[in-house]
Protein backbone atom coordinates (compact mmCIF):
# COMPACT_ATOMS: atom_id res chain seq x y z
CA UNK A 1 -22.07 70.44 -3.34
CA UNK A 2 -23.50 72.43 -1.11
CA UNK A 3 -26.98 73.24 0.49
CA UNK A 4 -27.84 76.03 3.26
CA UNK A 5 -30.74 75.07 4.90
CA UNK A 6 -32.04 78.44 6.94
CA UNK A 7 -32.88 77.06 10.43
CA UNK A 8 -30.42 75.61 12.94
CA UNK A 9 -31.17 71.80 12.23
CA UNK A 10 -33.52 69.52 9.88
CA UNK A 11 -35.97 66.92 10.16
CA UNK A 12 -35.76 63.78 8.21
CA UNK A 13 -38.55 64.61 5.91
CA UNK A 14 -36.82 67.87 5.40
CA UNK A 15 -33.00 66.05 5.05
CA UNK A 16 -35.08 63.43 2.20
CA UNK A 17 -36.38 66.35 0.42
CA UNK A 18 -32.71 67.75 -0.17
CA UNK A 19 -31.24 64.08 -1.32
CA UNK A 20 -34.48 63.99 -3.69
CA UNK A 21 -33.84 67.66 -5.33
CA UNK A 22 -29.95 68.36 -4.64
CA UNK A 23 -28.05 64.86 -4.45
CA UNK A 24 -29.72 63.05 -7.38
CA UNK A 25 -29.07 66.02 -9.66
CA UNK A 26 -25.38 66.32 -8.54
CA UNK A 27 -24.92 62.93 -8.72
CA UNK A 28 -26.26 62.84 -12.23
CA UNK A 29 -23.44 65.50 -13.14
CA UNK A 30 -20.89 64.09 -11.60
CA UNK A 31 -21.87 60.53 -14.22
CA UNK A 32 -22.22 62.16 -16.88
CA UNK A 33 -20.02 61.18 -19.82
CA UNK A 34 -18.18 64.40 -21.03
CA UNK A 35 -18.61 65.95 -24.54
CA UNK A 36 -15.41 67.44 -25.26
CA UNK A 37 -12.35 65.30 -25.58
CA UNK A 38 -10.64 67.67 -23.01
CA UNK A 39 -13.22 67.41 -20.15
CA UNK A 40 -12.38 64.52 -17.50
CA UNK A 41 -14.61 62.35 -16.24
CA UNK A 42 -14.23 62.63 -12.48
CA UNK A 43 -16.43 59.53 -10.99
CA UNK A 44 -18.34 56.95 -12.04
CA UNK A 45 -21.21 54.18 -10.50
CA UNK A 46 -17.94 51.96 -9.20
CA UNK A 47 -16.46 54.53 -6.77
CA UNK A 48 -19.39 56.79 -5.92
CA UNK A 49 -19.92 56.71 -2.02
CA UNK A 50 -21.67 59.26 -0.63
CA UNK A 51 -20.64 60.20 2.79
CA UNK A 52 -22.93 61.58 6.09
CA UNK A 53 -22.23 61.51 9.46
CA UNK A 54 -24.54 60.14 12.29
CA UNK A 55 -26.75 63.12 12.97
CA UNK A 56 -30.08 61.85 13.85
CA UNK A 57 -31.95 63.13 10.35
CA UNK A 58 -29.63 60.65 8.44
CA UNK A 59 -30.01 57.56 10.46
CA UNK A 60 -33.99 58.11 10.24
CA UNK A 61 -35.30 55.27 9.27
CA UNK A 62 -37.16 56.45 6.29
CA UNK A 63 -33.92 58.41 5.12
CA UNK A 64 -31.94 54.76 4.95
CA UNK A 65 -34.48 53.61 3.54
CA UNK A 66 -34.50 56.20 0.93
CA UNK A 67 -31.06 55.94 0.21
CA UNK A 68 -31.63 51.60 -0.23
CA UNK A 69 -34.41 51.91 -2.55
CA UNK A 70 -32.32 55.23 -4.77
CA UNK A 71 -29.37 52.44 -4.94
CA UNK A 72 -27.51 55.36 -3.19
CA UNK A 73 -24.06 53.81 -1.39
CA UNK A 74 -23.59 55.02 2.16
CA UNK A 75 -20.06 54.83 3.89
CA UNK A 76 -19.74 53.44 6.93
CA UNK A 77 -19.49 56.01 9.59
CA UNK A 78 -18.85 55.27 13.61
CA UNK A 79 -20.85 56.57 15.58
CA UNK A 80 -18.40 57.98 18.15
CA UNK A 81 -15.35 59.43 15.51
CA UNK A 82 -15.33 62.74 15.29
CA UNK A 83 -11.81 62.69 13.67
CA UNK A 84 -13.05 61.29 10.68
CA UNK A 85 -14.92 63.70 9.70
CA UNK A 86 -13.06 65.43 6.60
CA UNK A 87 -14.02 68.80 6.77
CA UNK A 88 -12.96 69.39 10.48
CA UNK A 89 -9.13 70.02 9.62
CA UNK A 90 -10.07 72.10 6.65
CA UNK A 91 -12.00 74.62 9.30
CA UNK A 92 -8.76 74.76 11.29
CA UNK A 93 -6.80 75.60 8.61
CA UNK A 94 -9.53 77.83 7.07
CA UNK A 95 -9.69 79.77 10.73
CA UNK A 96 -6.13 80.07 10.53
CA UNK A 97 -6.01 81.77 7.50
CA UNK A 98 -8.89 84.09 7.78
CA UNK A 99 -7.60 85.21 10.93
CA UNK A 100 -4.37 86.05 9.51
């Protein structure tokens, strides 16, 4: 999933508003039990983690909050680990290719 947000950077009221309308509903699609014997169920409540980074909108208090009252699980994420985050080698790669 996802959202475009069309200014440079969020507040945390702003960030809470997106888990309320965007996250909850894409969770809920990612649970649900498939109709059709040939669909796969891709996740479940056992291995969902949902994953942010330490920008200062998620660690807002009322945002953690949010997320511990929603039941929402939060990996752990250090604070100083910019190689962790998954998407970074994908932009490398995607740079690469565009370019080409």
């Amino acid at each position: 999933m996802i959202v475009v947000c069309d200014e440079e950077g969020i507040s945390a009221d702003e960030y809470e508003d997106i888990l309320y309308d965007d996250l909850f509903s894409f969770v809920d699609d990612l649970l649900e039990i498939p109709e059709d014997d040939d669909e796969v169920r891709i996740a479940d409540e056992k291995i969902f983690l949902f994953l942010q980074d330490n920008a200062s909108c998620y660690k807002a208090t009322n945002i953690l909050e949010f997320l511990e009252e929603n039941h929402v699980p939060v990996m752990k994420w250090s604070s100083q680990s910019p190689d962790l985050n998954s998407i970074e080698n994908l932009w490398i790669d995607f740079k690469v290719r565009f370019h080409k």
